[in-house]
Protein backbone atom coordinates (compact mmCIF):
# COMPACT_ATOMS: atom_id res chain seq x y z
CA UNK A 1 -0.08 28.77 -5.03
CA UNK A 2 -0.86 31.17 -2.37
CA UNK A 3 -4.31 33.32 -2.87
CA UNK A 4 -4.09 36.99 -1.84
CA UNK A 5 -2.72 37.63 1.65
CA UNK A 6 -4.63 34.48 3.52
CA UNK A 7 -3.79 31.42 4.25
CA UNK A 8 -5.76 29.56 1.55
CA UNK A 9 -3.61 28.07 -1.49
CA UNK A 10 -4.49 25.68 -4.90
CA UNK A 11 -2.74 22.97 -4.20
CA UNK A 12 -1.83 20.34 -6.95
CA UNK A 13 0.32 17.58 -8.54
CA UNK A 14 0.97 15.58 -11.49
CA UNK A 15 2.85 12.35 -10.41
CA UNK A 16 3.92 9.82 -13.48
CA UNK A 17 5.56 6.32 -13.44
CA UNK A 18 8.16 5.90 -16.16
CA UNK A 19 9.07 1.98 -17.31
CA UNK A 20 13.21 3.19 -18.44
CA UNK A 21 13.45 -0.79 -19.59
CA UNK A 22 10.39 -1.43 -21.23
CA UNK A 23 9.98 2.12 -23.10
CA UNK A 24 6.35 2.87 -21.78
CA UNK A 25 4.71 -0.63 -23.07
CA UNK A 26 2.84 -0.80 -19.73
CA UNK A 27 1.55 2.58 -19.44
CA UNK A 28 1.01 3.67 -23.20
CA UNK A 29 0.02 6.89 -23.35
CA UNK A 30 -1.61 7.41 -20.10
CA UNK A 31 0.37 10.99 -18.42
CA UNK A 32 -1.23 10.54 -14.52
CA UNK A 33 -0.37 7.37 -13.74
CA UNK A 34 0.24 7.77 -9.99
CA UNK A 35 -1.12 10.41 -7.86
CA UNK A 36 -2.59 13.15 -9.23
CA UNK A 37 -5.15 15.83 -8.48
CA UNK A 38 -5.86 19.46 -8.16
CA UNK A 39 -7.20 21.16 -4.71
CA UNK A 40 -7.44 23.82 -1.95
CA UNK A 41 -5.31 24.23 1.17
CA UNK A 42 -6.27 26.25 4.34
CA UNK A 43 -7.57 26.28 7.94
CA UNK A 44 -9.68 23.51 7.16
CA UNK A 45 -7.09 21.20 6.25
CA UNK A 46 -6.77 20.61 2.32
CA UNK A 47 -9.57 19.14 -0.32
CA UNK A 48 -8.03 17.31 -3.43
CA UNK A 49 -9.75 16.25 -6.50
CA UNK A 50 -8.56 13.72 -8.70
CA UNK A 51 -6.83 10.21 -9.25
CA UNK A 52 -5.12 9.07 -5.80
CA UNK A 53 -4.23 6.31 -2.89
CA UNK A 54 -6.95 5.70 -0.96
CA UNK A 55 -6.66 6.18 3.01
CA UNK A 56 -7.15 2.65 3.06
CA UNK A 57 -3.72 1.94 1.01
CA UNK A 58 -1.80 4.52 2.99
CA UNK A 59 -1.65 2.76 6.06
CA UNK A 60 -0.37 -0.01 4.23
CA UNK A 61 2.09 1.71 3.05
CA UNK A 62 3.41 3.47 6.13
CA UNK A 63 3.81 0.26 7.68
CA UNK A 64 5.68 -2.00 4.86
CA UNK A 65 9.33 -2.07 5.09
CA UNK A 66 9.93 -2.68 1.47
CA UNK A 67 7.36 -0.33 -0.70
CA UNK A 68 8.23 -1.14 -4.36
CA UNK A 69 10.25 -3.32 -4.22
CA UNK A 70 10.34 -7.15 -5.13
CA UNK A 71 8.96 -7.88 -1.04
CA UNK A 72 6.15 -4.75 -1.30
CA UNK A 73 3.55 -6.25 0.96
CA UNK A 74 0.94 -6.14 -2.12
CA UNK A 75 1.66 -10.02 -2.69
CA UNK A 76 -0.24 -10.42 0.73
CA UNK A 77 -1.51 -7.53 2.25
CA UNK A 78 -4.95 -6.81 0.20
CA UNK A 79 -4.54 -9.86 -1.97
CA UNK A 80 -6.84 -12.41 -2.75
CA UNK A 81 -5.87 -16.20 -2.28
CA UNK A 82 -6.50 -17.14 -5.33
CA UNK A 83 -3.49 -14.75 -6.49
CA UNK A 84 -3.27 -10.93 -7.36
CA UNK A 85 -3.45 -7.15 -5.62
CA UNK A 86 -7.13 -5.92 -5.30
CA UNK A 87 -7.54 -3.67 -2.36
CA UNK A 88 -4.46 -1.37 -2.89
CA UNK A 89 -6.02 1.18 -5.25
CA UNK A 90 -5.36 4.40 -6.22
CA UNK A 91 -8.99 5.82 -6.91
CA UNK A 92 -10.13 7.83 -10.20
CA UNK A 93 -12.96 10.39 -9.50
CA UNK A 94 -12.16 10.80 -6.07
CA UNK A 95 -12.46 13.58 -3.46
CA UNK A 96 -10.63 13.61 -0.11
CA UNK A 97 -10.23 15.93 2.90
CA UNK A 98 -7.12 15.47 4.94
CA UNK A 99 -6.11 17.53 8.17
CA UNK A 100 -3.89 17.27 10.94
CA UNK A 101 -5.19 17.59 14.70
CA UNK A 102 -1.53 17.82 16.62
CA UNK A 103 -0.17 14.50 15.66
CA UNK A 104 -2.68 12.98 13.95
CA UNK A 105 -3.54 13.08 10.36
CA UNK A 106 -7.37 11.77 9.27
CA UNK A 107 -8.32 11.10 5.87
CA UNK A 108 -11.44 10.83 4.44
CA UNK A 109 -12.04 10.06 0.65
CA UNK A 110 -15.20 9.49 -1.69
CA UNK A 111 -15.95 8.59 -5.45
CA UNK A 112 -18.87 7.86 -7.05
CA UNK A 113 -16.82 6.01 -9.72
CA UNK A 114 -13.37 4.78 -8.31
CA UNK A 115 -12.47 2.52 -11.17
CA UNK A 116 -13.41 4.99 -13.62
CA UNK A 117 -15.49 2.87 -16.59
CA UNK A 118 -18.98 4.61 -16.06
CA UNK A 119 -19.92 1.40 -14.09
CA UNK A 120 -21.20 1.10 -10.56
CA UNK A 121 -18.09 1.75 -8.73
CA UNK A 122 -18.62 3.85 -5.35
CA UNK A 123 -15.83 3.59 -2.98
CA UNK A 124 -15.74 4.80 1.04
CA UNK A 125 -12.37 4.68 2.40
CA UNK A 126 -11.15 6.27 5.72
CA UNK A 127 -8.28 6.54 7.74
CA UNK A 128 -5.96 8.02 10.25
CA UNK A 129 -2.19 8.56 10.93
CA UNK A 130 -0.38 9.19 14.00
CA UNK A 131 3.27 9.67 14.49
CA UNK A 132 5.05 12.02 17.04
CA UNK A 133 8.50 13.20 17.76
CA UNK A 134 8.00 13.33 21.07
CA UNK A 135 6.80 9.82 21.43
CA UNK A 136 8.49 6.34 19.98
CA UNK A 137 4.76 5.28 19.33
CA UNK A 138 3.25 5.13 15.63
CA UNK A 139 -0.14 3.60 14.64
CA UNK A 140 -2.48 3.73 11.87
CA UNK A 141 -5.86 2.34 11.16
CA UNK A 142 -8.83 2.93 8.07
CA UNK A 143 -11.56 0.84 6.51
CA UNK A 144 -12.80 1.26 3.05
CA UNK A 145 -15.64 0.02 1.21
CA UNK A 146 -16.41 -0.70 -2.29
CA UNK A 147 -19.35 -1.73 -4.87
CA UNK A 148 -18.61 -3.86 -7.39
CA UNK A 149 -14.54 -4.15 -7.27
CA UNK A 150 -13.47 -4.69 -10.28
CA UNK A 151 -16.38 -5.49 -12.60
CA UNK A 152 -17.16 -9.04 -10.72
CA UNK A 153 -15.71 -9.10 -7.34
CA UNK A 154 -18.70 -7.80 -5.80
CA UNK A 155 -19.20 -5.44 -2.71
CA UNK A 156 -15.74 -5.75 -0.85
CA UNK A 157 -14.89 -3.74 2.83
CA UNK A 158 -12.08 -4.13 5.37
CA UNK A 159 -9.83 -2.78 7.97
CA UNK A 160 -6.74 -2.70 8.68
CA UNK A 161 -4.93 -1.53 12.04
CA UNK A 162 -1.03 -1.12 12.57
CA UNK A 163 1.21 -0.06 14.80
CA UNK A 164 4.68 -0.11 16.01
CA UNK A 165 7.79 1.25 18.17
CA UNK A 166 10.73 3.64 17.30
CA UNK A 167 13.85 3.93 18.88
CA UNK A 168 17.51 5.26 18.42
CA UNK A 169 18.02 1.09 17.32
CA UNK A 170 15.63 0.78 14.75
CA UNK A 171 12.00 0.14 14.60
CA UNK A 172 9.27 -2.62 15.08
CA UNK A 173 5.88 -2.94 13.89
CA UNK A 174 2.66 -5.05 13.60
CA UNK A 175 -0.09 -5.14 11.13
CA UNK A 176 -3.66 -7.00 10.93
CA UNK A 177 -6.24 -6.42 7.81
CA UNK A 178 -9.62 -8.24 7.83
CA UNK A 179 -11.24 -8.30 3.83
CA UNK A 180 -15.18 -9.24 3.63
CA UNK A 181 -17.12 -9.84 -0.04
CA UNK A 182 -20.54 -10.12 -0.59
CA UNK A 183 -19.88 -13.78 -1.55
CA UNK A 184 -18.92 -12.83 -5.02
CA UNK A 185 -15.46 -13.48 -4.70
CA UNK A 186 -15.46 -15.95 -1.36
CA UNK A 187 -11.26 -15.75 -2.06
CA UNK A 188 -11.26 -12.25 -0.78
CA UNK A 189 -12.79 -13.24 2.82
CA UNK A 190 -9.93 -13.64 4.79
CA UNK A 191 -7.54 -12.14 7.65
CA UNK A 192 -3.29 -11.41 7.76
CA UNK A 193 -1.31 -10.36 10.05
CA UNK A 194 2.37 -9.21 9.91
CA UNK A 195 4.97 -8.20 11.51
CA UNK A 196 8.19 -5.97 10.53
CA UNK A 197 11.33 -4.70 11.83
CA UNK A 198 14.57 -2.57 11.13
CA UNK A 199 17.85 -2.69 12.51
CA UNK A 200 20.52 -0.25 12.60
CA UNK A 201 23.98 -1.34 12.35
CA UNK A 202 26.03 2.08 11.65
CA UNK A 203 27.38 3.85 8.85
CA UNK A 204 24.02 4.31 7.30
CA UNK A 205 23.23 0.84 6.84
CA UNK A 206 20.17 -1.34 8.37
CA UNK A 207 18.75 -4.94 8.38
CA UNK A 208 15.31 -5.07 7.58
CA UNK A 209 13.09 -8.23 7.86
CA UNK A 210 9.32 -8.60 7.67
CA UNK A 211 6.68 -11.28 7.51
CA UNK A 212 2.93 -11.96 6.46
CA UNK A 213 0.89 -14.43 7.62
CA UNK A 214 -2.65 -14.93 5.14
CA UNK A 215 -5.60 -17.49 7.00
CA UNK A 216 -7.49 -19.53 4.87
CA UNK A 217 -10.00 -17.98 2.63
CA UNK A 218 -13.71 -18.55 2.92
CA UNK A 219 -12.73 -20.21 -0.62
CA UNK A 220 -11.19 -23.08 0.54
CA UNK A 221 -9.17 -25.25 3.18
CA UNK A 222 -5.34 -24.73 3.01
CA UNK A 223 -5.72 -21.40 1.54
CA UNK A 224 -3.18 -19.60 3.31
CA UNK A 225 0.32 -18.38 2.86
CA UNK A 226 3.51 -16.68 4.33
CA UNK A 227 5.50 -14.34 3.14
CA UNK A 228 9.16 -13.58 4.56
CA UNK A 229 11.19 -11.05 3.35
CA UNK A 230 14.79 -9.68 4.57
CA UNK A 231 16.90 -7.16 3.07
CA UNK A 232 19.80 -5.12 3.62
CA UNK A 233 19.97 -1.05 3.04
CA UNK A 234 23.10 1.65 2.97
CA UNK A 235 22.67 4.74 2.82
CA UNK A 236 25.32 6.64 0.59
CA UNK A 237 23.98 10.73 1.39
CA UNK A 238 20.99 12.26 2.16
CA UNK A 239 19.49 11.74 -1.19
CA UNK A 240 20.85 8.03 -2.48
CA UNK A 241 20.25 4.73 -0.90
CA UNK A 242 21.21 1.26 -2.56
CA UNK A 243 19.74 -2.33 -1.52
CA UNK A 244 19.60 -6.07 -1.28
CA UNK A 245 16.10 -7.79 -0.87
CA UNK A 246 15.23 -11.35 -1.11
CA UNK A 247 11.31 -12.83 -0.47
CA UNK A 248 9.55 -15.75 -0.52
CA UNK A 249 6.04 -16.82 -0.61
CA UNK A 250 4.60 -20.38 1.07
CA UNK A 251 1.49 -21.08 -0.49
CA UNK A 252 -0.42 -23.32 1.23
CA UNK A 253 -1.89 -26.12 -1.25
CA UNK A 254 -5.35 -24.13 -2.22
CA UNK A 255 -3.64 -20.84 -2.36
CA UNK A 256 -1.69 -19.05 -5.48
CA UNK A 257 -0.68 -15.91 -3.82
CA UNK A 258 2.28 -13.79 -6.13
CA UNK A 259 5.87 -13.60 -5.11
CA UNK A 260 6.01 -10.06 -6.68
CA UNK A 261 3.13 -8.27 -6.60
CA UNK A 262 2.55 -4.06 -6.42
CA UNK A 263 4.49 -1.18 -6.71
CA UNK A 264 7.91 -2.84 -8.23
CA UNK A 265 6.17 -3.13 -11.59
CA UNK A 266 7.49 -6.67 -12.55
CA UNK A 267 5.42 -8.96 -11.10
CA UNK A 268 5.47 -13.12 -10.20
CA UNK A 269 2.80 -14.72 -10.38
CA UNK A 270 3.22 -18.75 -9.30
CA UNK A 271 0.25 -21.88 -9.17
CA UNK A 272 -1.71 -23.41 -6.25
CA UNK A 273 0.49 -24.82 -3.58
CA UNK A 274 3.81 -22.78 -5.52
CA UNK A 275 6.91 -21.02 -4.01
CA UNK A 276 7.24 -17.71 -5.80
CA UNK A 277 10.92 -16.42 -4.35
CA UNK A 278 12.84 -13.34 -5.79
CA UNK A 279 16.29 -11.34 -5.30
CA UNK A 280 17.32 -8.32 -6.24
CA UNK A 281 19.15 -5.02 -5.78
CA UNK A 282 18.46 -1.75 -6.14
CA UNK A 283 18.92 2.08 -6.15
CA UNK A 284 16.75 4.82 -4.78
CA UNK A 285 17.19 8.33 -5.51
CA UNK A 286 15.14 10.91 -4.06
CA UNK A 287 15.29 14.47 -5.82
């Protein structure tokens, strides 16, 4: 909403995940379940307040080939070894300031209370985006920091830096997060890397293939895992796009990371040393 004849405007969104085959039972009666917030937009760039990603989760997310679906990076990427998402949040209480400076967007959010139970819970996360149409060149990078993650996992930070290549064939790209813990949680000390790719081959359609690599955890030897994922995308219009993914996770013998894990709402969990795999197709609709 534009004020008066400037170029200052409120700003704001109500964003809601909706379970079709399961009739709400995970969400209950919550109404902002995604991003949500209410803000100001102007010369300075724009200032949101509410419930949203963190800068720290959007890179991520521009660099994962398969966002909510049964290969989302979340089974790896900001996972401990021990099994299960931590450092992919969407933060309550929050305040960010975004702008862009030519082709470069930098993010900058803080909440005294990011999990939202009245509990120590301060979170620092910061970031930056750049993407051009003039150049095939994309990259990202942010680190975040938080007290107390999740009522017991301690003071957590990391980084994460990514980057890749466009051309008229497809794309490549490369990722690398590093997670430190106070000690609390010694399965959250550890390093991945990735890599990613997409493939053109006409009439809308394109191979897509990407892989995670997790090191050991401070928790234990033979902590790590790999996670491969390939799938295969047409695009029917502008607006509808249907999809075949298949993923597997190699846990190493001390490490229980998920199959399915973030953003495609089912999730599989698996045991120390197990081979969560999945399948499945899919539909995407953008209004």
């Amino acid at each position: 909403y534009k004020i008066g004849n400037g170029n200052m405007s409120i700003i704001y969104k109500l964003e809601q995940q909706i379970d079709l085959d399961q009739g709400g039972a995970n969400n209950g009666d919550t109404f902002t379940t995604r991003n949500s917030y209410v803000g100001m937009k102007g010369g300075f760039g724009q200032i949101i307040a509410g419930y949203h990603d963190t800068p720290f989760k959007s890179v991520g997310s521009k660099w994962g080939m398969f966002g909510d679906t049964v290969a989302d990076r979340r089974a790896i990427l900001g996972a401990k070894s021990s099994g299960g998402n931590e450092v992919n949040l969407r933060a309550a209480n929050a305040l960010m300031w975004s702008n862009k400076f030519n082709d470069a967007k930098v993010m900058v959010m803080y909440s005294p209370d990011g999990q939202n139970n009245g509990t120590n819970h301060k979170l620092t996360s910061v970031g930056v985006l750049y993407k051009s149409k003039s150049s095939p060149i994309y990259f990202g990078a942010a680190y975040e920091d938080w007290d107390n993650l999740d009522n017991g996992k301690g003071q957590t930070d990391g980084y994460r830096v990514m980057g890749g290549f466009k051309g008229g064939w497809g794309q490549v790209g490369l990722i690398y997060e590093d997670l430190d813990n106070d000690g609390t949680r010694l399965d959250l000390i550890r390093s991945v890397y990735g890599v990613n790719g997409k493939f053109k081959l006409g009439s809308g359609m394109d191979l897509r293939g990407q892989v995670l690599i997790a090191d050991d955890s401070d928790a234990a030897a033979d902590s790590g895992a790999t996670m491969a994922a390939v799938g295969l995308y047409k695009k029917l219009d502008k607006k509808t796009t249907i999809y075949g993914v298949y993923t597997q996770t190699d846990n190493d013998t001390n490490a229980a990371y998920q199959g399915v894990d973030g953003g495609h709402g089912d999730e599989i969990s698996t045991v120390a040393g197990g081979e969560p795999n999945a399948f499945s197709v899919g539909l995407i609709f953008k209004f």
